[in-house]
Every structure is written in structure tokens, then in C-alpha cells.
C-alpha atoms as a PDB file:
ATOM      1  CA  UNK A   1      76.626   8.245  24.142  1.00  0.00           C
ATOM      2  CA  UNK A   2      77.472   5.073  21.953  1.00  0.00           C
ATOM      3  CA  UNK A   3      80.806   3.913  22.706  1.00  0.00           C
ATOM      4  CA  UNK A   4      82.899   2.660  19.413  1.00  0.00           C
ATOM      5  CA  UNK A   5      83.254  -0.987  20.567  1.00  0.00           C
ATOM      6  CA  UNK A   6      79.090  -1.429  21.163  1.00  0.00           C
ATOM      7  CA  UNK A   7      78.869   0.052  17.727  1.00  0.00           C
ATOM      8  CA  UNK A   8      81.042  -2.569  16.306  1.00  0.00           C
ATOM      9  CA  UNK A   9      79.543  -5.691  18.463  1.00  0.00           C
ATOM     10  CA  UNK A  10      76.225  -4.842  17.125  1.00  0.00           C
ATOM     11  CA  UNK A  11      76.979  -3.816  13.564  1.00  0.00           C
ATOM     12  CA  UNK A  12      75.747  -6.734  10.924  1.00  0.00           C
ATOM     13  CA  UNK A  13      78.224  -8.394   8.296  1.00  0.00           C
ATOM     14  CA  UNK A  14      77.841  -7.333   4.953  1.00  0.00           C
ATOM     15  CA  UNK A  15      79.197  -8.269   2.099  1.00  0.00           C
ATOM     16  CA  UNK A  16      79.381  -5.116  -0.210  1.00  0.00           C
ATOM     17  CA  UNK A  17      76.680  -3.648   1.416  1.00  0.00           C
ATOM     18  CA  UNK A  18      74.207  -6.713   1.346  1.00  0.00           C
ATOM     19  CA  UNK A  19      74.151  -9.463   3.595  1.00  0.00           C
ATOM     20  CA  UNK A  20      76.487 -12.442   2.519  1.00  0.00           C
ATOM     21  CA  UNK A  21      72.783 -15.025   2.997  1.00  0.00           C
ATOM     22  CA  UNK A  22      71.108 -13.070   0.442  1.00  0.00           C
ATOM     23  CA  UNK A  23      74.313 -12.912  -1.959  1.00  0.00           C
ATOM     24  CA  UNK A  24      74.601 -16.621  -1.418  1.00  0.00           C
ATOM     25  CA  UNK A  25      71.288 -17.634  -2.385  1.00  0.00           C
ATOM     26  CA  UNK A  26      71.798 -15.236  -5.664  1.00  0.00           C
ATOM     27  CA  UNK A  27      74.516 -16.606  -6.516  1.00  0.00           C
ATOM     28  CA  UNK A  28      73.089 -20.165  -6.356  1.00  0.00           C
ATOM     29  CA  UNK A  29      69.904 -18.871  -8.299  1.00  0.00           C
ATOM     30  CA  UNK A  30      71.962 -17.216 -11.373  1.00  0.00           C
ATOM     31  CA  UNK A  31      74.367 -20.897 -11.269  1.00  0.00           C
ATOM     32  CA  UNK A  32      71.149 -22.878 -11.362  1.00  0.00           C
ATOM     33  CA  UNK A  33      69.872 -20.534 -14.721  1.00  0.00           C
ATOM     34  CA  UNK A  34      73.185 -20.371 -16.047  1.00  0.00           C
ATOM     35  CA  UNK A  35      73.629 -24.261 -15.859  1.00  0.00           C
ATOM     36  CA  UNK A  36      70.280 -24.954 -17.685  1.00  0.00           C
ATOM     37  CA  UNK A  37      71.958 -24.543 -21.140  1.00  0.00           C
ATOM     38  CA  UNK A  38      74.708 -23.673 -23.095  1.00  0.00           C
ATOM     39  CA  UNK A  39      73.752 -20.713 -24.835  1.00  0.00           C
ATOM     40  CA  UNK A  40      75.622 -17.551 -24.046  1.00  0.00           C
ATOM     41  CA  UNK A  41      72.374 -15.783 -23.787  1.00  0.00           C
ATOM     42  CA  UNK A  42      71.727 -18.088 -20.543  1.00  0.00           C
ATOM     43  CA  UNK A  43      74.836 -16.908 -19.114  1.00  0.00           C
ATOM     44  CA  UNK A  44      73.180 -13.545 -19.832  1.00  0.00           C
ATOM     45  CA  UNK A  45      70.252 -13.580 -18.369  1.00  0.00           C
ATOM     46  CA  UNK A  46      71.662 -15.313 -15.058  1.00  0.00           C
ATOM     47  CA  UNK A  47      73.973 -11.970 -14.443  1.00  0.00           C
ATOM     48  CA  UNK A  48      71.495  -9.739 -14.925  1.00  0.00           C
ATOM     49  CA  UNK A  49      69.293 -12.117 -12.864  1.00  0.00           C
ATOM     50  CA  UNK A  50      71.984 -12.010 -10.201  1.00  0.00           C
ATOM     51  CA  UNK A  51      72.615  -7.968 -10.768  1.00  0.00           C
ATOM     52  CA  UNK A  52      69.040  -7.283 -10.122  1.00  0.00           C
ATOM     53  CA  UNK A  53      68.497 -10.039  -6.981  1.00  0.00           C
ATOM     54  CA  UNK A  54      71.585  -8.339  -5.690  1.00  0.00           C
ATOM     55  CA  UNK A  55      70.295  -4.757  -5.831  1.00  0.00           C
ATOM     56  CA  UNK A  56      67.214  -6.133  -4.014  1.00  0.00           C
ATOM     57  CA  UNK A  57      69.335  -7.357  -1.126  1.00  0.00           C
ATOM     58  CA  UNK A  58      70.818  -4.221  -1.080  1.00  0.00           C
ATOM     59  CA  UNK A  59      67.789  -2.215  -0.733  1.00  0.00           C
ATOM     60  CA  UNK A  60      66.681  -4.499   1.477  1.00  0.00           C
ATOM     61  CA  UNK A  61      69.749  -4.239   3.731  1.00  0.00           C
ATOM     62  CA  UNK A  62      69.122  -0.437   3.753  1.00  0.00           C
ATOM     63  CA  UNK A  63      65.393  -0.807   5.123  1.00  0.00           C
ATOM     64  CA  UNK A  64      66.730  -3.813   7.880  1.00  0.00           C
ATOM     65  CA  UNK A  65      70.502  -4.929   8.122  1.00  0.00           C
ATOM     66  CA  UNK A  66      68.915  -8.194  10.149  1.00  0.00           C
ATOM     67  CA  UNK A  67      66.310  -9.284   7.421  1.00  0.00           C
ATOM     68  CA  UNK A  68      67.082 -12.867   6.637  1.00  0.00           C
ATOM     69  CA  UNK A  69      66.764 -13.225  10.994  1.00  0.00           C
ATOM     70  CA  UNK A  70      63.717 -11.225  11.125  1.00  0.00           C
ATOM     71  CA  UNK A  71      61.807 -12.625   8.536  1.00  0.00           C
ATOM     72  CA  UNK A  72      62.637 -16.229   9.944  1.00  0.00           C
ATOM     73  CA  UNK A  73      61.654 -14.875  13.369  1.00  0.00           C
ATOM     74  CA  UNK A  74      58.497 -13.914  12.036  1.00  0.00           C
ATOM     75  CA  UNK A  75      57.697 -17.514   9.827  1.00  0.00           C
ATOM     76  CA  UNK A  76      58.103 -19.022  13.125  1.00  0.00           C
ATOM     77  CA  UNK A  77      55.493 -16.891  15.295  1.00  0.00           C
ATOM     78  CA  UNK A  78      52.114 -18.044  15.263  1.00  0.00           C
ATOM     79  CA  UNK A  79      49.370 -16.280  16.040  1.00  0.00           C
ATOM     80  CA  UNK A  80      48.389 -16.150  19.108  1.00  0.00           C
ATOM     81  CA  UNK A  81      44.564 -14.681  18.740  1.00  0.00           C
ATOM     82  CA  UNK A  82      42.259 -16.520  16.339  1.00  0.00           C
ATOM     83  CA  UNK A  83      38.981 -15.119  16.231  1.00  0.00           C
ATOM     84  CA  UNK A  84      37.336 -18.576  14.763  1.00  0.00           C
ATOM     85  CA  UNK A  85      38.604 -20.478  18.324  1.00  0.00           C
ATOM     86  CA  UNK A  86      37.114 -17.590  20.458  1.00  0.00           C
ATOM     87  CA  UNK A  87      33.434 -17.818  18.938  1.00  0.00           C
ATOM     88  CA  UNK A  88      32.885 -21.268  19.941  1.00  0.00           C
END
């Protein structure tokens, strides 16, 4: 049985639906594009860059709700077996 208040201690952030990291760094992405020039079509391009980056952290968010964590969890592991120390 999962009790309500476990549920909610353990249940991720999200900012409509994607995790507010990932909509941060978008954000920053489509502002670096958009500030590049002054065309309109700039402006352009950095929505639909931020549409489609946002859309990716929200399929991403589906597959792992913790994915900015894990995948810094998993930079940081080394490995611990390598084959070219053991054949020494």
C-alpha cells in the first residue's frame, strides 16, 4: 500500500510536465540564438528551437522524472574494471 504523503515526498518537480533544469537550460539556449541578430526570423527559429528542446525534456521526463540527477550520477562513476590494467 503507498500511503498519499510518501507519494508526494518522492514525487519530482515539474514544470509543465518537464523538469524546471531542462526548461532552464532551453530557455537560455533559444535567448542565446535569439540574441545573435535582429532579424525576426532569429526570433523564429529560437521558439521553435525552444518548442522542440522542450518536447525533448518532456519525453525525457516520461522515460525518467530524475534525469538531469541520473545522468550526473552516471558522468561521475568511473569504471571500476579495465581490462587493459588486468593484463599486465
Amino acid at each position: 500500500m503507498v500511503r498519499p504523503t510518501s507519494r508526494a515526498l518522492n514525487k519530482p518537480l515539474l514544470l509543465l510536465g518537464i523538469d524546471p533544469k531542462i526548461v532552464s537550460i532551453s530557455l537560455v539556449i533559444a535567448v542565446i540564438i535569439a540574441a545573435n541578430s535582429d532579424a525576426m526570423s532569429a526570433r523564429v527559429i529560437a521558439g521553435i528551437v525552444f518548442l522542440l528542446l522542450c518536447a525533448g525534456g518532456r519525453r525525457l521526463a516520461k522515460f525518467e522524472t530524475n534525469a538531469p540527477a541520473v545522468i550526473r550520477l552516471l558522468w561521475k562513476q568511473k569504471p571500476i574494471y579495465d581490462p587493459l590494467k588486468r593484463e599486465r
